[in-house]
Protein backbone atom coordinates (compact mmCIF):
# COMPACT_ATOMS: atom_id res chain seq x y z
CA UNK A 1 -1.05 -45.32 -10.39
CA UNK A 2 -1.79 -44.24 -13.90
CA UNK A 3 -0.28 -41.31 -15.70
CA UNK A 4 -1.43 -39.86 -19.20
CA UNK A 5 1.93 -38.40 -20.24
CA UNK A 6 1.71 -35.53 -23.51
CA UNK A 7 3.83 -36.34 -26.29
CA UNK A 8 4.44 -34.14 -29.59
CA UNK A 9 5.89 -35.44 -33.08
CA UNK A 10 6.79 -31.74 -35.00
CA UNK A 11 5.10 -32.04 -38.93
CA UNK A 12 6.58 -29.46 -41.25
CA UNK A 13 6.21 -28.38 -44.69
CA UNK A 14 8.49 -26.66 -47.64
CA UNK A 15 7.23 -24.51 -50.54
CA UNK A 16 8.37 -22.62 -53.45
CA UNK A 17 7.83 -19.02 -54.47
CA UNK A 18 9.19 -17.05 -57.64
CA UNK A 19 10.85 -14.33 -57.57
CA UNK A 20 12.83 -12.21 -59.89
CA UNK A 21 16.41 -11.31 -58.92
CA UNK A 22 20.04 -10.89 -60.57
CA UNK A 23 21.31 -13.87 -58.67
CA UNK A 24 20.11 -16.43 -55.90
CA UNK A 25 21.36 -14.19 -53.21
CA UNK A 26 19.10 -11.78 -53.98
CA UNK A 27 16.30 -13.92 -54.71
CA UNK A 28 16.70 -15.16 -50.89
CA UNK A 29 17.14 -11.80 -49.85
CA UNK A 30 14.26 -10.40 -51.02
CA UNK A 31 11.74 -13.62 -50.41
CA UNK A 32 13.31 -12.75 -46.71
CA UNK A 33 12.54 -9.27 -46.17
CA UNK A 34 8.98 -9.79 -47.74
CA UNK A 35 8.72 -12.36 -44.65
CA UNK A 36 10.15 -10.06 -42.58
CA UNK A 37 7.71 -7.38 -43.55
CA UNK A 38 4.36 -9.11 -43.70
CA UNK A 39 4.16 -8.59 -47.63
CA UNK A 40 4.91 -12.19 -48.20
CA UNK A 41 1.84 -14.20 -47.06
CA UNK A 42 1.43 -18.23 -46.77
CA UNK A 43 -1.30 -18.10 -48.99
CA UNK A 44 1.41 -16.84 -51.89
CA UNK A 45 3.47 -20.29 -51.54
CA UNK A 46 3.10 -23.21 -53.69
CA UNK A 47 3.15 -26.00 -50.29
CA UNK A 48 4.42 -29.45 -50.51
CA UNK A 49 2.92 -32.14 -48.37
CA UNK A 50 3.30 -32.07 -44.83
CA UNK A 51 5.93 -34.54 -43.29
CA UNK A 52 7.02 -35.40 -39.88
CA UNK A 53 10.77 -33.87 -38.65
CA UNK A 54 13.11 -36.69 -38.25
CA UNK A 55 13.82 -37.12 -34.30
CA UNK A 56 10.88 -35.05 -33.05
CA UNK A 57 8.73 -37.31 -31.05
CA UNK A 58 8.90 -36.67 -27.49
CA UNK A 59 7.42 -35.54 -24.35
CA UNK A 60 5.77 -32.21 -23.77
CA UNK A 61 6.55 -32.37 -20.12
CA UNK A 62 2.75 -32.05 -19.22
CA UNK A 63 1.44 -34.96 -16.63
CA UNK A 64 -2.30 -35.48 -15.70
């Protein structure tokens, strides 16, 4: 018997936003509740390039 078995490998990415604060707490607070809120969209970031997560390939469980 043959099995196709899923398997996933997780790809993220990292970006940078400006914001103006007192001191980095701040800055990380308020980049945080703008996330929190909705005010802070994806489109505002300044994206790297997409990588893939060390130690992320495996199975999804799913068997045809």
């Amino acid at each position: 018997m043959k099995f196709k078995v899923s398997v996933e490998k997780t790809m993220y990415t990292s970006g940078i936003v400006e914001f103006e604060a007192n001191t980095e707490d701040e800055a990380i607070e308020k980049v945080q509740t703008q996330i929190n809120s909705g005010e802070l969209q994806t489109t505002s970031v300044e994206w790297d390039e997409l990588q893939y997560e060390d130690f992320s390939f495996k199975t999804t469980g799913d068997v045809e």
